[in-house]
Protein backbone atom coordinates (compact mmCIF):
# COMPACT_ATOMS: atom_id res chain seq x y z
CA UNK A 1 109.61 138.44 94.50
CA UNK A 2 112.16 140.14 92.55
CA UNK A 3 115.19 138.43 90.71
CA UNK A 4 117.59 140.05 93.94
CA UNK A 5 115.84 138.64 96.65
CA UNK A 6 115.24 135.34 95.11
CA UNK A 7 119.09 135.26 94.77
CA UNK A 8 119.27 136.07 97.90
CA UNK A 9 117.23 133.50 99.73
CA UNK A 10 118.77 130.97 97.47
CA UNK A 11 122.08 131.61 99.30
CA UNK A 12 120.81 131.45 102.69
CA UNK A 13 121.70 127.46 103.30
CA UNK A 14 119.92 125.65 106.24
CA UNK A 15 122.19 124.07 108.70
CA UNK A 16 122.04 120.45 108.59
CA UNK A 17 120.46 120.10 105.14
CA UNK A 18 123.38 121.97 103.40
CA UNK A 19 120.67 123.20 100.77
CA UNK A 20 119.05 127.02 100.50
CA UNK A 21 115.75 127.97 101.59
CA UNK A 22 114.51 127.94 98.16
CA UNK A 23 115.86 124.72 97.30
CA UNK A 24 113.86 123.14 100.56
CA UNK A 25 110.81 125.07 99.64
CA UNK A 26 110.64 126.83 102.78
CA UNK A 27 109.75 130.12 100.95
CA UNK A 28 106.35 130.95 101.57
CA UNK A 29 105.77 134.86 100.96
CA UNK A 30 107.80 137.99 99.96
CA UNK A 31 106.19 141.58 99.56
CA UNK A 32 108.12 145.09 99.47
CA UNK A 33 106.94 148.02 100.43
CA UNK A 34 108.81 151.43 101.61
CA UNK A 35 111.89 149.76 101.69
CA UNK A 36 110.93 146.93 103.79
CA UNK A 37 110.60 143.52 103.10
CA UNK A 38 108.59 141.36 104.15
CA UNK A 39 109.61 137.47 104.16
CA UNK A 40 107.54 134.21 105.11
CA UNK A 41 109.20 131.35 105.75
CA UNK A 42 107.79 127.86 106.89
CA UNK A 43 109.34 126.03 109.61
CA UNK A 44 109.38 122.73 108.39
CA UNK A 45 111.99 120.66 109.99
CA UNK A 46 113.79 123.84 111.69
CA UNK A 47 114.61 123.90 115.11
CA UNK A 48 113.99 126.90 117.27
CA UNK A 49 118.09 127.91 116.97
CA UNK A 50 117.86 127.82 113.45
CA UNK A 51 115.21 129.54 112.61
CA UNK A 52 116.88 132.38 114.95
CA UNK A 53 120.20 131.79 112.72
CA UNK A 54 118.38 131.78 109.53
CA UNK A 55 116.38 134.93 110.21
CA UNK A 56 119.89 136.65 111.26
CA UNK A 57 121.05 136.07 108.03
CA UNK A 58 118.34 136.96 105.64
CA UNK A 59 118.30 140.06 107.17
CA UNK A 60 122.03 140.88 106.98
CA UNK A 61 122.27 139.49 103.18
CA UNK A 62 119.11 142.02 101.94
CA UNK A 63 120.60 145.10 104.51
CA UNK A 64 124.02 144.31 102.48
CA UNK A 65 122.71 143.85 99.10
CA UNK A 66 120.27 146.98 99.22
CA UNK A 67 119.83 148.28 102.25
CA UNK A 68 116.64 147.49 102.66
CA UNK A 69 115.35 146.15 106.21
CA UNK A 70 114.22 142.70 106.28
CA UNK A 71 111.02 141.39 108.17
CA UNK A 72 111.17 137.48 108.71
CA UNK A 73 108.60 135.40 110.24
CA UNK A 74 108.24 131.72 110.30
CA UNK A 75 105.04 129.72 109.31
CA UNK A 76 103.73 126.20 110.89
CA UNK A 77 104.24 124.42 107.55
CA UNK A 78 104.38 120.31 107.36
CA UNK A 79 107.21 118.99 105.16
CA UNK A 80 104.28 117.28 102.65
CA UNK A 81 103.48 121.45 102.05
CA UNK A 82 107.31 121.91 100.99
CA UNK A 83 108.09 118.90 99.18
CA UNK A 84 107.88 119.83 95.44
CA UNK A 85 109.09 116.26 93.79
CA UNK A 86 108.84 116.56 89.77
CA UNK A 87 109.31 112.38 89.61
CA UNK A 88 109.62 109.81 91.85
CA UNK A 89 111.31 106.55 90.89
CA UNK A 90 111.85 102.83 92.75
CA UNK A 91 114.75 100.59 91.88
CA UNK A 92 113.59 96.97 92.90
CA UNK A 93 114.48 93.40 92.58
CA UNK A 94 113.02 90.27 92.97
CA UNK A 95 115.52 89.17 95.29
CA UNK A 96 118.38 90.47 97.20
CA UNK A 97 122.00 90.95 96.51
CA UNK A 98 121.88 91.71 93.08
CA UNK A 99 122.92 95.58 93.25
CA UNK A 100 119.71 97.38 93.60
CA UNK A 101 121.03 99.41 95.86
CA UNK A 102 124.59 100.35 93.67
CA UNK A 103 122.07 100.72 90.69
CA UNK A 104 119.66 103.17 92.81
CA UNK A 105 123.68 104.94 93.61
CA UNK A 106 124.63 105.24 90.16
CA UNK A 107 121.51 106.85 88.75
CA UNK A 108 121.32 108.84 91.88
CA UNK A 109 125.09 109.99 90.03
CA UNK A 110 124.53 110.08 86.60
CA UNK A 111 121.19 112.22 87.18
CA UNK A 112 122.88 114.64 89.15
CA UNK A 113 125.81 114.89 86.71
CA UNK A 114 123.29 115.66 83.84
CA UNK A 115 122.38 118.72 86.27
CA UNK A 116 118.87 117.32 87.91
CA UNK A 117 118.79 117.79 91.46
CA UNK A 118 118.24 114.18 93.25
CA UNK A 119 117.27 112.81 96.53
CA UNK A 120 117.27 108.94 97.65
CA UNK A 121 115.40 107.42 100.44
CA UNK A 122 116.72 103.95 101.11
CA UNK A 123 113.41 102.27 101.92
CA UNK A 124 115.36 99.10 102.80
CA UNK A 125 115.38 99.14 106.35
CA UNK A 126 116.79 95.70 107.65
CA UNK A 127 119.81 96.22 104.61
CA UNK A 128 120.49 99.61 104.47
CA UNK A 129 123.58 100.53 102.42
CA UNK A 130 123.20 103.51 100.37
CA UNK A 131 124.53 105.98 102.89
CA UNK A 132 127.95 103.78 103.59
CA UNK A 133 127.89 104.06 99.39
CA UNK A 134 128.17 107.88 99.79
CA UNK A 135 130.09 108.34 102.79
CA UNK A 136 127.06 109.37 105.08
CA UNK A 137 128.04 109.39 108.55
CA UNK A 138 125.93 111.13 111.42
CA UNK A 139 122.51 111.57 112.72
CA UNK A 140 119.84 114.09 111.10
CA UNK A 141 118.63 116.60 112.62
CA UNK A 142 114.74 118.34 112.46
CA UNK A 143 112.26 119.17 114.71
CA UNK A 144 108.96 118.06 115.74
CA UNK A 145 107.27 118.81 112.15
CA UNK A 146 109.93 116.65 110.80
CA UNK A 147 113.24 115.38 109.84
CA UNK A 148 116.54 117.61 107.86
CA UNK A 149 117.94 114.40 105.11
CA UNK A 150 121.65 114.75 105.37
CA UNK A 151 123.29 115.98 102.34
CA UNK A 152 125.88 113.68 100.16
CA UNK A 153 129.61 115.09 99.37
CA UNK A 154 127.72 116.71 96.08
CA UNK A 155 125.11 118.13 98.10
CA UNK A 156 122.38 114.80 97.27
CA UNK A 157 119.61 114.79 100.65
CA UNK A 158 120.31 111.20 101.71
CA UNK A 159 117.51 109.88 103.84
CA UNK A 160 118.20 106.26 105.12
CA UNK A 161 117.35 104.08 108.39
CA UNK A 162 120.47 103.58 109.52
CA UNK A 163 120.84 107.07 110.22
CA UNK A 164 118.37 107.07 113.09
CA UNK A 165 120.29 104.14 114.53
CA UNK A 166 122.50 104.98 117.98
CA UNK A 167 124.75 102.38 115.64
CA UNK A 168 125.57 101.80 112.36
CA UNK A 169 125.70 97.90 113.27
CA UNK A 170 122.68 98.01 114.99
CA UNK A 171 119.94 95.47 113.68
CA UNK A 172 116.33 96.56 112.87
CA UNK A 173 113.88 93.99 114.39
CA UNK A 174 111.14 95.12 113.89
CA UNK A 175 107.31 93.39 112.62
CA UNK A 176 105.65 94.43 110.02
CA UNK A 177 103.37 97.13 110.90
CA UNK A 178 106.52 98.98 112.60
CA UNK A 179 108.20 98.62 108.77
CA UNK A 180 105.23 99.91 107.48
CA UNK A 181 104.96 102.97 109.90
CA UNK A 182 108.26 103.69 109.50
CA UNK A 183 108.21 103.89 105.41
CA UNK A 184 105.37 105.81 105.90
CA UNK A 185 106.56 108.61 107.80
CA UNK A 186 109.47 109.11 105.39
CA UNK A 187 106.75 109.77 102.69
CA UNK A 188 105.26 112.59 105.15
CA UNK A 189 108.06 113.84 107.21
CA UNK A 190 111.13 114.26 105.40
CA UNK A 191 111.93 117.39 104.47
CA UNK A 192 113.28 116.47 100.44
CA UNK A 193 112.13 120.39 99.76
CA UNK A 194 112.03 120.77 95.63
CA UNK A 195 113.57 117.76 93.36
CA UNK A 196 113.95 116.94 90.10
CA UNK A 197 113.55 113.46 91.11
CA UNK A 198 113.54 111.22 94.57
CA UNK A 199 115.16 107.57 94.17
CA UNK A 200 113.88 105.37 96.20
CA UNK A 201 116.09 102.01 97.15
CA UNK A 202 113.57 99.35 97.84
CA UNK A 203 113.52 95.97 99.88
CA UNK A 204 114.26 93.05 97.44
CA UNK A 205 111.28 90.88 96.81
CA UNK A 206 107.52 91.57 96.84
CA UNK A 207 106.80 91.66 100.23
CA UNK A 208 105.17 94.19 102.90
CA UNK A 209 107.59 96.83 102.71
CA UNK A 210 107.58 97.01 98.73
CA UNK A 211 103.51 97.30 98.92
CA UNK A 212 104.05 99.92 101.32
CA UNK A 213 106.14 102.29 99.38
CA UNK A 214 104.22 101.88 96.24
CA UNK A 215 100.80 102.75 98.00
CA UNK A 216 102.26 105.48 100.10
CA UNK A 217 104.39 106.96 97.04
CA UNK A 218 103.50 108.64 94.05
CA UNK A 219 105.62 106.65 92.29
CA UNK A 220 106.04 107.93 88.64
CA UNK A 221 107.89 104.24 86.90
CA UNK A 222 110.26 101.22 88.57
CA UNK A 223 113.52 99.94 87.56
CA UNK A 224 114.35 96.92 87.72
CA UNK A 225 117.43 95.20 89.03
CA UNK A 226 118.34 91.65 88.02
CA UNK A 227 121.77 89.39 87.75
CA UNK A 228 122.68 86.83 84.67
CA UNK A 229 121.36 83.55 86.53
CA UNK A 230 119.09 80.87 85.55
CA UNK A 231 116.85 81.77 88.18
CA UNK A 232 116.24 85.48 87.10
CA UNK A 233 113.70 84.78 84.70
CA UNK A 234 110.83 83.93 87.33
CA UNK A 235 112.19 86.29 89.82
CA UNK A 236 112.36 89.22 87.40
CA UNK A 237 108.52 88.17 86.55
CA UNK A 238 107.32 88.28 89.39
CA UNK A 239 108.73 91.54 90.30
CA UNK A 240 107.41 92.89 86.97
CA UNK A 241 103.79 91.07 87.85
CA UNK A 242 103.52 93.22 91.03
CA UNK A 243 104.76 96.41 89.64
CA UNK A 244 101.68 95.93 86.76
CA UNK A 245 99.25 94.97 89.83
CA UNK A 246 100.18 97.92 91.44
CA UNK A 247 99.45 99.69 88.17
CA UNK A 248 103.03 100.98 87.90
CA UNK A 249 105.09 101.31 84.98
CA UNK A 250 108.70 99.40 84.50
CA UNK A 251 110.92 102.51 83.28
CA UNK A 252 113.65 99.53 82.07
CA UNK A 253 115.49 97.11 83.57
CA UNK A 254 119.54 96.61 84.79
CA UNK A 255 121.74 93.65 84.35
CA UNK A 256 124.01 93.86 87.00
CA UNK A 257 127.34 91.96 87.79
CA UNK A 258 127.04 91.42 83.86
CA UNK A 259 130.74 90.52 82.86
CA UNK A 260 134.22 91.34 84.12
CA UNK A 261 136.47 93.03 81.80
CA UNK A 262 139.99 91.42 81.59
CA UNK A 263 142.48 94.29 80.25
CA UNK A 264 145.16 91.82 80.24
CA UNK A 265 143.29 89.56 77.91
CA UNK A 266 140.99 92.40 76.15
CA UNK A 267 138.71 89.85 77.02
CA UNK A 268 134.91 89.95 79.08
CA UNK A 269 134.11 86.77 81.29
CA UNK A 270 130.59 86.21 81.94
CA UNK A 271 131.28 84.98 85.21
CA UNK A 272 127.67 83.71 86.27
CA UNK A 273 125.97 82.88 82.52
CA UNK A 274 125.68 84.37 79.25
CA UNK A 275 123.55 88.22 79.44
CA UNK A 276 119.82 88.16 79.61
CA UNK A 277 119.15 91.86 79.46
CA UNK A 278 117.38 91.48 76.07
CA UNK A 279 115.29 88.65 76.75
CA UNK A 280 114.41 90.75 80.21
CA UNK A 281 113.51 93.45 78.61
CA UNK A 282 111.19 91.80 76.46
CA UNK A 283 109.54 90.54 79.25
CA UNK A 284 109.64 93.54 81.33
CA UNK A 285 108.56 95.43 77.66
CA UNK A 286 110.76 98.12 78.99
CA UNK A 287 113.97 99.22 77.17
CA UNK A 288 117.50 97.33 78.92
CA UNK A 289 119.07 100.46 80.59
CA UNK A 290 122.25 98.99 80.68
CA UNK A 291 125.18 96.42 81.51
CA UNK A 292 126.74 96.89 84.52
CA UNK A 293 130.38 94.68 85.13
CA UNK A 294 131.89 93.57 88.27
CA UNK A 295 134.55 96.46 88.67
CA UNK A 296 136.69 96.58 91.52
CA UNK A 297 137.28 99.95 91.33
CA UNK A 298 133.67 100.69 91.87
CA UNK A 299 133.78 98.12 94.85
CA UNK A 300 136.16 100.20 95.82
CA UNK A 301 134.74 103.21 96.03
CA UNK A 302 131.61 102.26 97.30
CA UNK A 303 133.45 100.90 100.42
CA UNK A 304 135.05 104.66 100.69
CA UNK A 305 132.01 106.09 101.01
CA UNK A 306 132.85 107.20 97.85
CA UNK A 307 130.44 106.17 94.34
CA UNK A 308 130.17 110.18 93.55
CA UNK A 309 133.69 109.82 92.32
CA UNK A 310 133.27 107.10 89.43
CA UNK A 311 133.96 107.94 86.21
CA UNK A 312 132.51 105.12 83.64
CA UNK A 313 130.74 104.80 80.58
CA UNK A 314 128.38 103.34 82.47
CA UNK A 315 127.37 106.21 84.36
């Protein structure tokens, strides 16, 4: 494929997915030959109307670029045959409301500011909250070879639970083996197309769901997630225990709701007990990735719909 075409595949964008056909991996196939070209495409995901508006496209972008008429045909292609994920990461915690979900946001954030393309799957189906943290409203779209994640305000596939719900507010009762089915076809139906990395928000604890993702993931190292209490110590262990039983590597760990600045005062109040990021580390033998404060302003933005937009050291 020569460097014109691939330019100008990469600017055909999917409706509903608000990424190109190159960055899904949909490209299967270009030859030229007496100024025609010949295009493959798979239909992962792609309804019958969009393939149709697709192939309009492509051909009208190479006619106007070189004049050169444009054969397009679609493939059966799975979205496991697209999916070209360079690392996939877990943020976990031993227990919940400690942030693993605003720590699984701001990575998702600080990756894609350093230029890496990122996906999240919020795994946590009974307490979903990552798409409310980016302002994801809507239901996706796909087909019956699977399912279009919907795209963040900086163009981040979101894939999340609570976006198959007729309801935001609508609670997920479900046993175990329907959790488990339902993490499961994430893994092999979402269309994530090529990533630098996929961040997947798990359940707190070490249950079920958690030994689900980790068996039906290639997951490449864990973060994980833990609060300045006197109870972290155990719970951060045995997070760390099942992430070595799983034979899984801790990446590093996050102290979250670490202090709150004063600017009044200059001053930082460790509101809930003196930091214990070092000694977690140590334990976790993973590096301590970071303190994160209590900041209202991130609280703030996160209940906008709205974490793209912070602007810390932090990040």
């Amino acid at each position: 494929m020569n460097e014109q075409i691939a330019r100008i595949l990469d600017s055909i964008i999917v409706p509903g997915a608000n990424r190109s056909l190159v960055q899904l991996g949909l490209v299967r196939r270009v030859s030229q030959q007496d100024g025609q070209v010949r295009i493959e495409l798979g239909d992962a995901a792609l309804m019958d109307d969009v393939r149709q508006s697709i192939g309009e496209h492509v051909r009208a972008a190479i006619a106007d670029a070189s004049g050169e008429t444009a054969i397009v045909q679609f493939a059966s292609m799975t979205p496991e045959e697209a999916n070209d994920i360079t690392h996939t990461v877990a943020v976990m915690s031993g227990k919940g409301g400690v942030g693993k979900s605003l720590v699984t946001g701001l990575l998702a954030v600080a990756l894609g500011r350093a230029a890496y393309s990122v996906g999240i799957l919020d795994a946590d189906l009974t307490g979903p909250s990552i798409p409310r943290m980016f302002g994801i409203e809507g239901r996706p779209i796909g087909s019956a070879s699977g399912i279009l994640p919907i795209a963040s305000a900086t163009g981040k596939p979101v894939m999340s639970m609570n976006l198959l719900l007729e309801s935001s507010d609508q609670p997920v009762i479900w046993r175990g083996p329907l959790i488990d089915k339902a993490l499961r076809q994430f893994g092999k139906e979402v269309l994530w197309g090529r990533l630098d990395y996929l961040l997947i928000d798990l359940p707190p604890g070490t249950a079920d769901a958690v030994l689900t993702v980790m068996q039906a993931f290639p997951i490449d190292g864990v973060v994980v997630v833990f609060t300045p209490q006197d109870l972290v110590d155990m719970i951060v262990r045995k997070a760390i225990n099942m992430v070595g039983m799983m034979e899984k590597r801790v990446l590093g760990v996050v102290e979250n709701m670490s202090y709150l600045y004063v600017p009044e005062i200059d001053k930082r109040l460790e509101l809930f007990g003196p930091s214990r990021g070092e000694e977690m580390a140590r334990v976790a033998n993973a590096p301590l990735l970071g303190h994160i404060p209590i900041d209202p302003a991130l609280a703030a933005l996160c209940d906008r719909g709205a974490i793209e937009d912070y602007d810390s050291n932090i990040v």
